[in-house]
Protein backbone atom coordinates (compact mmCIF):
# COMPACT_ATOMS: atom_id res chain seq x y z
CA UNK A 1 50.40 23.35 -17.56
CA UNK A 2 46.75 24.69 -18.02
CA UNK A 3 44.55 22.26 -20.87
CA UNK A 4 41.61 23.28 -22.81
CA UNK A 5 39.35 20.28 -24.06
CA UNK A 6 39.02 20.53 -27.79
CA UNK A 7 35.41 20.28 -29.01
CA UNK A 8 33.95 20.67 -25.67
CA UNK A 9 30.86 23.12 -25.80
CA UNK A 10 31.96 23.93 -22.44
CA UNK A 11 35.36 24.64 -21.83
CA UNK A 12 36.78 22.47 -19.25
CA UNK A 13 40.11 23.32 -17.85
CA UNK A 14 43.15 21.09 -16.01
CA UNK A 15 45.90 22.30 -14.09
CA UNK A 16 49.22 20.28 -13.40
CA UNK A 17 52.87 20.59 -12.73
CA UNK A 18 54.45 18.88 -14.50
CA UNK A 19 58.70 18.46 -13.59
CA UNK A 20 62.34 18.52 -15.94
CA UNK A 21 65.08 17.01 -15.54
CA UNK A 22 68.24 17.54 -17.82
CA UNK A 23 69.66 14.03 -18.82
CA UNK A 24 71.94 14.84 -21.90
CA UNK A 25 72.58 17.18 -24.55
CA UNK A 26 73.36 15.99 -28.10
CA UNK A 27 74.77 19.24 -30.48
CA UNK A 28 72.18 21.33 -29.83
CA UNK A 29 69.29 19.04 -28.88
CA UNK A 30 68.82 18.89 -25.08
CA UNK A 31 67.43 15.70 -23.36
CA UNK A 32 64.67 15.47 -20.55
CA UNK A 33 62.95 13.20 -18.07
CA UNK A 34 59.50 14.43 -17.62
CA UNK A 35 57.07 13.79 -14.90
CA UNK A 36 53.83 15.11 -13.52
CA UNK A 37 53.56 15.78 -9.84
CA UNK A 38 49.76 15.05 -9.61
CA UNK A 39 49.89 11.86 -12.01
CA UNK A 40 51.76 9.07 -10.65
CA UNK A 41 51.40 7.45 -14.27
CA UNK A 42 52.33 10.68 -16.17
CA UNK A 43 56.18 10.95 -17.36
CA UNK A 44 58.57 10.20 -20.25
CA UNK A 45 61.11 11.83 -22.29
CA UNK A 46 61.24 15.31 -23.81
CA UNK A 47 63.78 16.84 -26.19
CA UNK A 48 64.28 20.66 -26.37
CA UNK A 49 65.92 22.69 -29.60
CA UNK A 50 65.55 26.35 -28.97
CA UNK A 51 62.25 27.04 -28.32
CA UNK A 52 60.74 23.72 -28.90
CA UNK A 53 59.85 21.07 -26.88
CA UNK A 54 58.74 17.87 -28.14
CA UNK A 55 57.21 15.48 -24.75
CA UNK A 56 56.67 11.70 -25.12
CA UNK A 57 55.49 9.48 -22.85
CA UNK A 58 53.26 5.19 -22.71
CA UNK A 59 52.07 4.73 -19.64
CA UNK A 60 50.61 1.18 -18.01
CA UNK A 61 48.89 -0.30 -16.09
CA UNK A 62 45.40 1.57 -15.61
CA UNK A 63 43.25 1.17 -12.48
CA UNK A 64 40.29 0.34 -15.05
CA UNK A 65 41.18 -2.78 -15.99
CA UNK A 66 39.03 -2.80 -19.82
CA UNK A 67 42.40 -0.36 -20.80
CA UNK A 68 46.30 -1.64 -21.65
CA UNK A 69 48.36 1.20 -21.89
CA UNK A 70 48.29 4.66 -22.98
CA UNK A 71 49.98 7.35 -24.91
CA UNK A 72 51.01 11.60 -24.53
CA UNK A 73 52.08 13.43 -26.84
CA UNK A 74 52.71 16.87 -26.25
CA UNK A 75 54.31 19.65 -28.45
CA UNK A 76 55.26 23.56 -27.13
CA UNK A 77 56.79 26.67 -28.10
CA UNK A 78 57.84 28.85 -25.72
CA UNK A 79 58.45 32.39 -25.70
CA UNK A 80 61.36 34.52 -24.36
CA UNK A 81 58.92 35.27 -21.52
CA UNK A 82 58.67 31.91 -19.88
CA UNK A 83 55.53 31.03 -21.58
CA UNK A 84 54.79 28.26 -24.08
CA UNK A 85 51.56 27.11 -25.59
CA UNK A 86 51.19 23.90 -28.03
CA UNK A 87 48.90 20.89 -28.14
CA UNK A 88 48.35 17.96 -25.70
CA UNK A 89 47.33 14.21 -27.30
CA UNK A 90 46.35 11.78 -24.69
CA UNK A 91 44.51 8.41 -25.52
CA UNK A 92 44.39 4.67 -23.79
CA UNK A 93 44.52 1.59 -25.87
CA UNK A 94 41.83 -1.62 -25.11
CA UNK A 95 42.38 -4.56 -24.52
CA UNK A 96 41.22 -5.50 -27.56
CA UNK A 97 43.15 -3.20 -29.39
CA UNK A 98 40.93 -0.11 -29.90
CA UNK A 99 42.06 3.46 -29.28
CA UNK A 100 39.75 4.98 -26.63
CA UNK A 101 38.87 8.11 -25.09
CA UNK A 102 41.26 9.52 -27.28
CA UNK A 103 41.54 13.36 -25.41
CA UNK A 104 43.12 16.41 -27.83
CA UNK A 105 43.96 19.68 -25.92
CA UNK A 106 44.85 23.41 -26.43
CA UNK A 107 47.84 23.85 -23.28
CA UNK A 108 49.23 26.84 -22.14
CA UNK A 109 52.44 26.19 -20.18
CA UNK A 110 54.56 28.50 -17.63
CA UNK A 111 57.86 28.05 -16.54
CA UNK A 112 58.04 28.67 -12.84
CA UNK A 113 61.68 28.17 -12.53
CA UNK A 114 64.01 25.47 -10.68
CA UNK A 115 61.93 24.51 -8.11
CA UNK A 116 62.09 21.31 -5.67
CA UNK A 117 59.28 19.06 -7.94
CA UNK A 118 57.37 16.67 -5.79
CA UNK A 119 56.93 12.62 -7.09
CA UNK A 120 60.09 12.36 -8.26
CA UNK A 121 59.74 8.19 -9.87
């Protein structure tokens, strides 16, 4: 997954794998655990209907202790090629309750196929 800051005047870019695995299928709705393999606190659930692919994922604790928890959000489309692009929505909550450093990105995504994914939680 390649990310493109939003509203940057300088586009900043961020690479990471980021790992499936098949945990049920529903009619035609297919169930995922998602994880990253650079981001220990990175991973959730993802559903799949054709060509769409709706990610989820709170995360907690944070090293930086002024944060609770945090939320991703991603959505993709891919293409019959392998390749998928959507949008990325990553904030943190305070601990007083305020959204902060809210982050909304442009993503490109590549399937690279079934290989062995590192980090496995």
């Amino acid at each position: 997954m390649t990310t493109y800051k939003d509203g940057e005047p300088v586009v900043r870019r961020g690479k990471q794998i980021i790992c499936f695995e098949k945990t049920n299928t529903v009619g035609s709705i297919q169930y995922y655990q998602w994880w990253s393999s650079f981001f220990d606190h990175d991973g959730g659930v993802a559903a799949q209907k054709g060509d769409v692919v709706v990610m989820y994922a709170s995360f907690f604790p944070f090293e930086d202790e002024k944060y609770r928890k945090g939320y991703v959000g991603v959505n993709w489309e891919f293409t019959n090629e392998g390749l998928g692009a959507g949008h990325f929505t990553n904030f943190k909550i305070s601990k007083d309750g305020s959204i902060a450093s809210p982050s909304y990105l442009t993503a490109q995504l590549k399937r690279l196929g079934n290989n062995d994914c590192p980090n496995k939680p």
